[in-house]
C-alpha atoms as a PDB file:
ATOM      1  CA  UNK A   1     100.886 118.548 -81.786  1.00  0.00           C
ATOM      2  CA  UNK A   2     102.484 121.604 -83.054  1.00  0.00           C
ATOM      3  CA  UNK A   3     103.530 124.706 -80.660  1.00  0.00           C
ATOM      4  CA  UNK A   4     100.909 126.680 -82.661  1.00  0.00           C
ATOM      5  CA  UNK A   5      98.245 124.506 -81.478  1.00  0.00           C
ATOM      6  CA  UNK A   6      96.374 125.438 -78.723  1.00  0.00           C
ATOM      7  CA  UNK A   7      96.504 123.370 -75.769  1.00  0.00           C
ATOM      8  CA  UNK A   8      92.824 121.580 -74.899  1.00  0.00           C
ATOM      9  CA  UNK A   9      90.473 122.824 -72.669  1.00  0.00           C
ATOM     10  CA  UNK A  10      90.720 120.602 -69.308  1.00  0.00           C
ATOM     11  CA  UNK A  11      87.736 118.626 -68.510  1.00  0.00           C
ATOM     12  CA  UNK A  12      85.529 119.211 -66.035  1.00  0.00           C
ATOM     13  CA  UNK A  13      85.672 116.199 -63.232  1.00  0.00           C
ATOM     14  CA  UNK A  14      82.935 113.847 -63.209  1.00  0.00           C
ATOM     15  CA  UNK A  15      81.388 113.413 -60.159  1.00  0.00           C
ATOM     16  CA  UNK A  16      81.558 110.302 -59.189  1.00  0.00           C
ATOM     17  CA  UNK A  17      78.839 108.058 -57.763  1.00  0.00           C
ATOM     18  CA  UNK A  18      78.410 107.828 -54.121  1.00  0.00           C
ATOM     19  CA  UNK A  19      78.968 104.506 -52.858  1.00  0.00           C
ATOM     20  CA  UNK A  20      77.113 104.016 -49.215  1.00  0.00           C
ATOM     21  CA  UNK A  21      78.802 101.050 -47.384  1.00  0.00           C
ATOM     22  CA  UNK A  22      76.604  99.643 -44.816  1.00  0.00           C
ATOM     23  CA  UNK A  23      78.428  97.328 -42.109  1.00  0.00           C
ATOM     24  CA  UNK A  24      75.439  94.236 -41.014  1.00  0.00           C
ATOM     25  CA  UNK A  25      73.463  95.893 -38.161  1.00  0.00           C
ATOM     26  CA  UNK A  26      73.117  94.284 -34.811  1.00  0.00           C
ATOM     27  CA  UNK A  27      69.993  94.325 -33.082  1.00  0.00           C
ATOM     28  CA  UNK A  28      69.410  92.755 -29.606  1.00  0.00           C
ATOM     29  CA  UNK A  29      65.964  91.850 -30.230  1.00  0.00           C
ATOM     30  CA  UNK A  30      66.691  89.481 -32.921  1.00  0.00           C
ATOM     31  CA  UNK A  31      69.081  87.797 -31.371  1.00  0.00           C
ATOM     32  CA  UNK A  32      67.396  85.282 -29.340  1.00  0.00           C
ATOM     33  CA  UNK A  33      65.384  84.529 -32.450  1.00  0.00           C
ATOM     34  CA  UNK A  34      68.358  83.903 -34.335  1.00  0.00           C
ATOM     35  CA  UNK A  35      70.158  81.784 -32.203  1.00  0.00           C
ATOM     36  CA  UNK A  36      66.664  79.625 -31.975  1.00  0.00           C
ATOM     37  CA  UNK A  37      66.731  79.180 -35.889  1.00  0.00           C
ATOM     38  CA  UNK A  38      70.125  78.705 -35.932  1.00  0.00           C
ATOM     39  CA  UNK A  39      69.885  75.642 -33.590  1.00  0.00           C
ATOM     40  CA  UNK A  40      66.837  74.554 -35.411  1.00  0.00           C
ATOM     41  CA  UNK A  41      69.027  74.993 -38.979  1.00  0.00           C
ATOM     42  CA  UNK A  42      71.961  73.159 -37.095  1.00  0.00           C
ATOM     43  CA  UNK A  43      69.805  70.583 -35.110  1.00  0.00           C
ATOM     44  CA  UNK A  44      71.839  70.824 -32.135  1.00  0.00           C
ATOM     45  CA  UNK A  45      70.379  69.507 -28.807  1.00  0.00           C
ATOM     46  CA  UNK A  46      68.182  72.274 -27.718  1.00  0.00           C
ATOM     47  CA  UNK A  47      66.798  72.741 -31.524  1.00  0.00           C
ATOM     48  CA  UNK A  48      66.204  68.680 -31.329  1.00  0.00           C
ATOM     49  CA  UNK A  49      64.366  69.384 -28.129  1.00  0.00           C
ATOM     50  CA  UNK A  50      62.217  72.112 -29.685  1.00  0.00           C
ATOM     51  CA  UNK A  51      61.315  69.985 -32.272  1.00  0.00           C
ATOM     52  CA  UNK A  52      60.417  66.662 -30.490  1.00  0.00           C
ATOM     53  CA  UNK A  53      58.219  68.852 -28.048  1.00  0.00           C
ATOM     54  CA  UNK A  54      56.377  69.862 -31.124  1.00  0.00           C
ATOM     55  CA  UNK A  55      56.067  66.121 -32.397  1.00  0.00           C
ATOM     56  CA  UNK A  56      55.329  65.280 -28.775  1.00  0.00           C
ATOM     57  CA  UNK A  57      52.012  67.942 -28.509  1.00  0.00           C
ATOM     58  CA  UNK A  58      50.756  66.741 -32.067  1.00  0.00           C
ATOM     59  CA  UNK A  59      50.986  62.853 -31.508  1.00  0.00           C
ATOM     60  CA  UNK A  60      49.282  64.035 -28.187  1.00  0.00           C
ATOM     61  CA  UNK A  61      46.769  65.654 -30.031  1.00  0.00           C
ATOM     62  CA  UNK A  62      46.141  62.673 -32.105  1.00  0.00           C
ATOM     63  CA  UNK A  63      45.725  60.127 -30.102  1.00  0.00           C
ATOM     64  CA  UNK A  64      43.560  61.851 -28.036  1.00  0.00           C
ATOM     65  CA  UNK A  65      41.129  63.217 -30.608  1.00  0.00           C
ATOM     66  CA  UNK A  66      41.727  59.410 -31.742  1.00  0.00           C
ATOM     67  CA  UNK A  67      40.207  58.468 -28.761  1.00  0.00           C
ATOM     68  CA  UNK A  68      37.000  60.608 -29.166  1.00  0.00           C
ATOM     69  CA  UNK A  69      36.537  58.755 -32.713  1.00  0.00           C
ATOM     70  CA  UNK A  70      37.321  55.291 -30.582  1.00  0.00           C
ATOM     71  CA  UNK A  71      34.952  56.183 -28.280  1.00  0.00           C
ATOM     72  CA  UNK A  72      31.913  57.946 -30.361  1.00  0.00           C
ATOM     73  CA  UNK A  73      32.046  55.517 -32.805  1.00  0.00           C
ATOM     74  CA  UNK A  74      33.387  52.422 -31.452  1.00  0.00           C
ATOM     75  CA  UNK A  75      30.950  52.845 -28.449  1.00  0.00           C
ATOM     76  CA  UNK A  76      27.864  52.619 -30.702  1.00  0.00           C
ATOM     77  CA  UNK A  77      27.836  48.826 -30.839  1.00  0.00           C
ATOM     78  CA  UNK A  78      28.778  48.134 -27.143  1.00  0.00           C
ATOM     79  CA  UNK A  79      25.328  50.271 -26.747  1.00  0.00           C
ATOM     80  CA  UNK A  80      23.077  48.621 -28.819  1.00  0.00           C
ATOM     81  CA  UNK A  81      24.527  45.317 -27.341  1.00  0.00           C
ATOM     82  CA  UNK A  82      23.770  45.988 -23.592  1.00  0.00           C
ATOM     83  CA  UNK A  83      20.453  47.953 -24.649  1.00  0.00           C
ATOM     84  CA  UNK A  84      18.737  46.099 -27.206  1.00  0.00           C
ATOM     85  CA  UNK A  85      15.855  48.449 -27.369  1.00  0.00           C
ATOM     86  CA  UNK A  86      17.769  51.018 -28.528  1.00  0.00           C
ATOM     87  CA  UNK A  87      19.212  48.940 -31.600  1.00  0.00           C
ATOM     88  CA  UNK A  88      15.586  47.958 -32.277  1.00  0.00           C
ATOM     89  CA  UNK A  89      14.529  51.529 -32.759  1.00  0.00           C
ATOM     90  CA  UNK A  90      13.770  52.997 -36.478  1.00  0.00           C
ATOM     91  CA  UNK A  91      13.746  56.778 -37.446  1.00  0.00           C
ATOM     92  CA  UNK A  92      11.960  57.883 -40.881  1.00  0.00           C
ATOM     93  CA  UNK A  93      11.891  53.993 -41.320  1.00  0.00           C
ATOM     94  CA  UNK A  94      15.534  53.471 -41.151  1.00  0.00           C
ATOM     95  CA  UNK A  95      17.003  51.436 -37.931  1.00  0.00           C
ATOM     96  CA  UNK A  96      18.785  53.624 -35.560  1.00  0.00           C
ATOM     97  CA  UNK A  97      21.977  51.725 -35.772  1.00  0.00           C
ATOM     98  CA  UNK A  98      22.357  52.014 -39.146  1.00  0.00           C
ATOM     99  CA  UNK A  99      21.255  55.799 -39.347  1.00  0.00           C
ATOM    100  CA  UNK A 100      23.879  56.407 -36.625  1.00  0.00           C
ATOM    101  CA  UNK A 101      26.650  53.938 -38.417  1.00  0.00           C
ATOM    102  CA  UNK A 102      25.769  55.008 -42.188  1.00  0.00           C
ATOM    103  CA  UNK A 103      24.957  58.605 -41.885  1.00  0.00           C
ATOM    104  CA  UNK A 104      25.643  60.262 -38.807  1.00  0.00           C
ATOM    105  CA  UNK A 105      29.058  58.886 -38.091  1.00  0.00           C
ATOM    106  CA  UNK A 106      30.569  61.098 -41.615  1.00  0.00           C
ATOM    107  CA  UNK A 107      29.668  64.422 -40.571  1.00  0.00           C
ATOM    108  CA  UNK A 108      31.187  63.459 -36.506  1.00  0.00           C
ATOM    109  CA  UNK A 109      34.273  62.074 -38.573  1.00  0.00           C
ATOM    110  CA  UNK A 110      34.432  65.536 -40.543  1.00  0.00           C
ATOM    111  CA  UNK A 111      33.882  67.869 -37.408  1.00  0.00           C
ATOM    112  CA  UNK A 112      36.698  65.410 -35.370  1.00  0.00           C
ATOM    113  CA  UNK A 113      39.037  66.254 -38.285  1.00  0.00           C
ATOM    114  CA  UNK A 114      38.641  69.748 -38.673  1.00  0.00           C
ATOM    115  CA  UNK A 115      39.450  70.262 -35.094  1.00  0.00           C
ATOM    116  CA  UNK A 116      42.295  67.959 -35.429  1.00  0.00           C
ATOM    117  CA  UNK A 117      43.423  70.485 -38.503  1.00  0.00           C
ATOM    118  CA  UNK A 118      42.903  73.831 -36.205  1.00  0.00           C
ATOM    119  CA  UNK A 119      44.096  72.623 -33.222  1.00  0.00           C
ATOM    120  CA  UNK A 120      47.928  71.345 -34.460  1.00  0.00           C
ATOM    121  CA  UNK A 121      47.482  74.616 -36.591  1.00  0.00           C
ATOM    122  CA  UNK A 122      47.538  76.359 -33.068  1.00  0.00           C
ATOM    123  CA  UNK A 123      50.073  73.741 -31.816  1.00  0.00           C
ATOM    124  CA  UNK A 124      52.603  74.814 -34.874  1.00  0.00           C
ATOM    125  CA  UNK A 125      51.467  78.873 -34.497  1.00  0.00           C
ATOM    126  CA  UNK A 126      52.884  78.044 -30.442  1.00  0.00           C
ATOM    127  CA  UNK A 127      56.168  76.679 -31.591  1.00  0.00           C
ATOM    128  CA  UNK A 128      57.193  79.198 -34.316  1.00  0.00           C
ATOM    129  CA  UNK A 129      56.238  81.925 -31.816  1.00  0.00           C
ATOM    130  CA  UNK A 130      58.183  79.996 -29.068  1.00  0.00           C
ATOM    131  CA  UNK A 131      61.233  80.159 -31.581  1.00  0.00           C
ATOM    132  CA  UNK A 132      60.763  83.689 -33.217  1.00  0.00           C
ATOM    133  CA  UNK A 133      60.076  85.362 -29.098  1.00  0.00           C
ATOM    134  CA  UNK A 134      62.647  88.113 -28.870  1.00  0.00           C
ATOM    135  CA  UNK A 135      64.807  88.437 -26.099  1.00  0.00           C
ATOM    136  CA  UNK A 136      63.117  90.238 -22.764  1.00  0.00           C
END
């Protein structure tokens, strides 16, 4: 540069892009939730608690609906043993026992497993409500 040069023009100043810092935000109502996950995550004793009273109500669930199946279908036979006349009894020229063995025991085996599907639906729906309750 010579002195008969003239001197630049000065920029104008960029404005520079706003940066918005955001610190994490604590809420109370989350907190209960939280600390439930976090001793589900973690498996610490009240998480393992949680959990095995969830395992408890299905196997609950089971064997009870288990039982229903036991006794619907496993009952059939002790029936047509102590009432003969019963066994000996033919619908649309099929025998009773095997119309109620053969045909009607699939749909009662359907119906006993679609409640079995809702109901530990419900049972799981309970527990993650249970775990994500907020704080009263």
């Amino acid at each position: 540069m010579t002195a008969d040069d003239p001197l630049p023009a000065p920029r104008a100043p960029q404005p520079q892009p706003r940066v918005r810092i955001v610190l994490a935000e604590v809420t109370r109502r989350d907190s209960r939730a939280g600390r439930t996950r976090t001793e589900l995550a973690q498996q610490t004793r009240v998480g393992e608690a949680l959990v095995r009273g969830l395992v408890r109500a299905q196997l609950s669930l089971a064997l009870r609906l288990s039982l229903v199946v036991l006794v619907g279908l496993g009952g059939l036979p002790g029936l047509f043993a102590i009432a003969p006349t019963v066994g000996r009894v033919t619908v649309l020229g099929v025998n009773l026992p095997w119309l109620l063995l053969g045909v009607v025991s699939f749909p009662f085996l359907i119906a006993v497993g679609w409640a079995y599907v809702r109901l530990a639906e419900r049972n799981e729906q309970d527990f993650t409500d249970l775990v994500e309750r907020p704080e009263r």
